[in-house]
C-alpha atoms as a PDB file:
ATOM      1  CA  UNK A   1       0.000   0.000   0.000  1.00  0.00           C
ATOM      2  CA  UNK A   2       2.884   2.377   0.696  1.00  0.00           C
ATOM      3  CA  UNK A   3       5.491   1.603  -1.930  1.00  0.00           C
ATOM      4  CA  UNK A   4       8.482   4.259  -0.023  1.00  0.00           C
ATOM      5  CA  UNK A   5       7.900   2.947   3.233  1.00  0.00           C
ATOM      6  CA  UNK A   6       8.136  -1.126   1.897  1.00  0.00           C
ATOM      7  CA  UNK A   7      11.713   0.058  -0.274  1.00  0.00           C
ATOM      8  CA  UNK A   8      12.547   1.396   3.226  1.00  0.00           C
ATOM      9  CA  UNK A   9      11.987  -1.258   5.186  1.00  0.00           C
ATOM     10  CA  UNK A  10      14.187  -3.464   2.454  1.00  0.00           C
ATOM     11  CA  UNK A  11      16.905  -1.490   2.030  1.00  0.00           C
ATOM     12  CA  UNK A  12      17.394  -1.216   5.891  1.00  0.00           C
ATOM     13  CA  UNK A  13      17.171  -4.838   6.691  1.00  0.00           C
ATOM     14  CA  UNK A  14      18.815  -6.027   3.688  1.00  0.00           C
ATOM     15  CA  UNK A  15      22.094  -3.181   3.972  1.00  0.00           C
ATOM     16  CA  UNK A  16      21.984  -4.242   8.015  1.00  0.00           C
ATOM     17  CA  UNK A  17      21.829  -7.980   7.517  1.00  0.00           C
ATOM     18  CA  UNK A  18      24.765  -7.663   4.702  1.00  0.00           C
ATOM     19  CA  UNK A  19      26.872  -5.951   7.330  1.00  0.00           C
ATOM     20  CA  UNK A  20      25.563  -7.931  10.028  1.00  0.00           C
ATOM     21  CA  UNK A  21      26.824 -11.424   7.439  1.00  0.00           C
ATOM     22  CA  UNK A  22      29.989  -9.541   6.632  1.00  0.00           C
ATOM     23  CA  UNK A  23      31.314  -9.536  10.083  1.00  0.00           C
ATOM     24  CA  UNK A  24      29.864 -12.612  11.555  1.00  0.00           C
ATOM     25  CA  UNK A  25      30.818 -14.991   8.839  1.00  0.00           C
ATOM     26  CA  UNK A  26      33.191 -13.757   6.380  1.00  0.00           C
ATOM     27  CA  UNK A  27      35.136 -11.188   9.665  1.00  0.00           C
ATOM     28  CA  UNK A  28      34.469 -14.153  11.949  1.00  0.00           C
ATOM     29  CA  UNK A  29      33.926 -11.492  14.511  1.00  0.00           C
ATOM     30  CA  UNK A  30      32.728 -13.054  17.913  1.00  0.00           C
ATOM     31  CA  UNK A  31      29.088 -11.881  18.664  1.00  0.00           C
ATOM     32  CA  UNK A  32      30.402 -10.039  21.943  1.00  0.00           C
ATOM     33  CA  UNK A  33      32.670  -8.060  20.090  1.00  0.00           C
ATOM     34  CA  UNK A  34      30.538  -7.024  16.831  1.00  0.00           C
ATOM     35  CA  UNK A  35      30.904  -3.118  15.346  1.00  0.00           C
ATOM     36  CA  UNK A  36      27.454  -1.528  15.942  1.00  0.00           C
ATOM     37  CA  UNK A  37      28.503   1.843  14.934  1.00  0.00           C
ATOM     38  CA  UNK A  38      29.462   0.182  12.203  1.00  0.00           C
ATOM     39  CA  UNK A  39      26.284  -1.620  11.900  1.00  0.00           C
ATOM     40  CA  UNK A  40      24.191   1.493  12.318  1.00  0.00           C
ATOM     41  CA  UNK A  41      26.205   3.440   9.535  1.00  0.00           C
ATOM     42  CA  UNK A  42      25.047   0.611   7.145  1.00  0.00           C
ATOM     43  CA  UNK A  43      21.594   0.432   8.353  1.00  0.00           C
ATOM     44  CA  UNK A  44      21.690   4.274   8.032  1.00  0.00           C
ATOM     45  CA  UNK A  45      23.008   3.680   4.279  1.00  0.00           C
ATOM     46  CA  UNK A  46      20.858   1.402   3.459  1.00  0.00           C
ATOM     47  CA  UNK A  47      17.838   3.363   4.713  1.00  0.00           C
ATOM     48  CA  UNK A  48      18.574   6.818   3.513  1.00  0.00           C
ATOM     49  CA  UNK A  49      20.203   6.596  -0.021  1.00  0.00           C
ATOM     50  CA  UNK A  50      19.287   2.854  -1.191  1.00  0.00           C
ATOM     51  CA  UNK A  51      15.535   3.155   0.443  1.00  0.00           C
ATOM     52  CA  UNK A  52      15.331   6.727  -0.005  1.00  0.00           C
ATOM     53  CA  UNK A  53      17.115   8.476  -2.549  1.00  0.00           C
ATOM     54  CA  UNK A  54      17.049   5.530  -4.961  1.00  0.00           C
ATOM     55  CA  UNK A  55      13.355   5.052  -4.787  1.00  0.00           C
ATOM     56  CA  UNK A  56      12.619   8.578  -4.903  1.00  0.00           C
ATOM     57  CA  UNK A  57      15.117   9.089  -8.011  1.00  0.00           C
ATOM     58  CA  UNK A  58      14.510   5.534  -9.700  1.00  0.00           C
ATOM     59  CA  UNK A  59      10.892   5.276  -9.516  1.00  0.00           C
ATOM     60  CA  UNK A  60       9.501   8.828  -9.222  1.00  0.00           C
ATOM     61  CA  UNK A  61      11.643  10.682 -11.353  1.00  0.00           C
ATOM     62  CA  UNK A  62      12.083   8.218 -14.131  1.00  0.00           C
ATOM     63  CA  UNK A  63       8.232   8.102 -14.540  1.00  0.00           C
ATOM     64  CA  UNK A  64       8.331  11.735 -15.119  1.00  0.00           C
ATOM     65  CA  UNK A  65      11.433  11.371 -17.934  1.00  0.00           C
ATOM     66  CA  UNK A  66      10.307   7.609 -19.201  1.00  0.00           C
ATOM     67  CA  UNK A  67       7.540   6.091 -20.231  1.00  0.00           C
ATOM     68  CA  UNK A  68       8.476   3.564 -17.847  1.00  0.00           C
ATOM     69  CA  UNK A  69       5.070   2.347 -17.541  1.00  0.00           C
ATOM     70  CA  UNK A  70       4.122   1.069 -20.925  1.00  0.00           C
ATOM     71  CA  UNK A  71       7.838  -0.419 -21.171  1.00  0.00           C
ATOM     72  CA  UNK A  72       7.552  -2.491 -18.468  1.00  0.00           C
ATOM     73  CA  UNK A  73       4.086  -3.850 -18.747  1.00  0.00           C
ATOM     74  CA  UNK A  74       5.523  -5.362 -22.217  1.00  0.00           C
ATOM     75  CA  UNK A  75       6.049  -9.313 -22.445  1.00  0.00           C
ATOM     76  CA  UNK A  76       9.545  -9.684 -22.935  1.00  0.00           C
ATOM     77  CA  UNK A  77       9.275 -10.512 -26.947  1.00  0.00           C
ATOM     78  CA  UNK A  78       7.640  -7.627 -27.170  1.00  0.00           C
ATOM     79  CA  UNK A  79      10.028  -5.209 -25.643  1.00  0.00           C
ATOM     80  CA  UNK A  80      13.018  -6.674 -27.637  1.00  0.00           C
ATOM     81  CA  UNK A  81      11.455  -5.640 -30.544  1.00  0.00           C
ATOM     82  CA  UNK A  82      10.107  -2.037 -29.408  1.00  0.00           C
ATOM     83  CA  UNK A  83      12.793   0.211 -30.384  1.00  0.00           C
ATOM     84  CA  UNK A  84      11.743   3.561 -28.259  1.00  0.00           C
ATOM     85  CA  UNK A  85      11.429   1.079 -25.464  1.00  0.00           C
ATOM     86  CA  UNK A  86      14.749   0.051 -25.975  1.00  0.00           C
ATOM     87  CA  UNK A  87      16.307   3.660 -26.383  1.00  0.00           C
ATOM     88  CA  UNK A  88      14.477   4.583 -23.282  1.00  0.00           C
ATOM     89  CA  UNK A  89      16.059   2.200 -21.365  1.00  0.00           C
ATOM     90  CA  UNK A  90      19.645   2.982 -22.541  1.00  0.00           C
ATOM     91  CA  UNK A  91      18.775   6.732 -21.686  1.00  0.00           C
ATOM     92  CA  UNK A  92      18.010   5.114 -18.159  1.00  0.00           C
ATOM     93  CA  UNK A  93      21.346   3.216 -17.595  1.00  0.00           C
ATOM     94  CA  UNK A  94      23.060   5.768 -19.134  1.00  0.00           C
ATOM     95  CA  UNK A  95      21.398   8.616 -16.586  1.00  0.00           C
ATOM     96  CA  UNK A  96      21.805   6.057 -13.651  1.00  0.00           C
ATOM     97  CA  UNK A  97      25.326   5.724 -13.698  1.00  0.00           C
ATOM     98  CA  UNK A  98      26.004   9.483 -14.185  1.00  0.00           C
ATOM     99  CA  UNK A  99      24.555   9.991 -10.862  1.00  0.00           C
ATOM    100  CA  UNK A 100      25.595   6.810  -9.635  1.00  0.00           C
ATOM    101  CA  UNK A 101      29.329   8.131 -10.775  1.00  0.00           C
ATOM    102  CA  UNK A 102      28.833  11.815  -9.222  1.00  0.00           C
ATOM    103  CA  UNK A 103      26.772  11.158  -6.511  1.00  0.00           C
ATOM    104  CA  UNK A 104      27.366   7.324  -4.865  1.00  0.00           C
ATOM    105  CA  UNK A 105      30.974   7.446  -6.082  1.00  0.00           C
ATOM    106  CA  UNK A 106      32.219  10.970  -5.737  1.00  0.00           C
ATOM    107  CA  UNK A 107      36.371   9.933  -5.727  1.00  0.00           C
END
């Protein structure tokens, strides 16, 4: 019912539980001694720029650039062969990773 909130919800748990695997398994950090600041920052991450930003930015603002709508409701023979589809798309990507390069990976 409230498509932000659900990406939020996601985003937090998975970013956490990624952290949370990182240090338990692949760290083998004792439970006693796990990083919660560290695990916060993640949580944080996840929540404000993967839940946030990127639903606000992927879903909202691409609808208003893309005819995102009558792209993806295509079967997929159908979009193969729907050339302003297709262009749209690569105008997508190509957008995403602009921002993805200036804003997620400013060095």
């Amino acid at each position: 019912d409230n498509p932000l909130a659900n990406n939020l919800g996601i985003a937090t748990v998975k970013t956490a539980s990624a952290d949370l695997l990182a240090q338990l398994v692949i760290a083998q950090t004792p439970v006693a001694e796990l990083d919660y600041s560290r695990l916060l920052l993640f949580a944080s991450f996840g929540l404000v720029y993967l839940g946030g930003f990127q639903y606000l930015y992927q879903v909202q603002v691409f609808k208003r650039l893309f005819d995102v709508d009558a792209f993806t409701s295509q079967p997929w023979a159908d979009k193969l062969r729907d050339g302003p589809g297709l262009r749209a798309l690569a105008a997508q990507t190509a957008l995403d990773l602009a921002v993805l390069s200036l804003i997620y990976l400013p060095t």
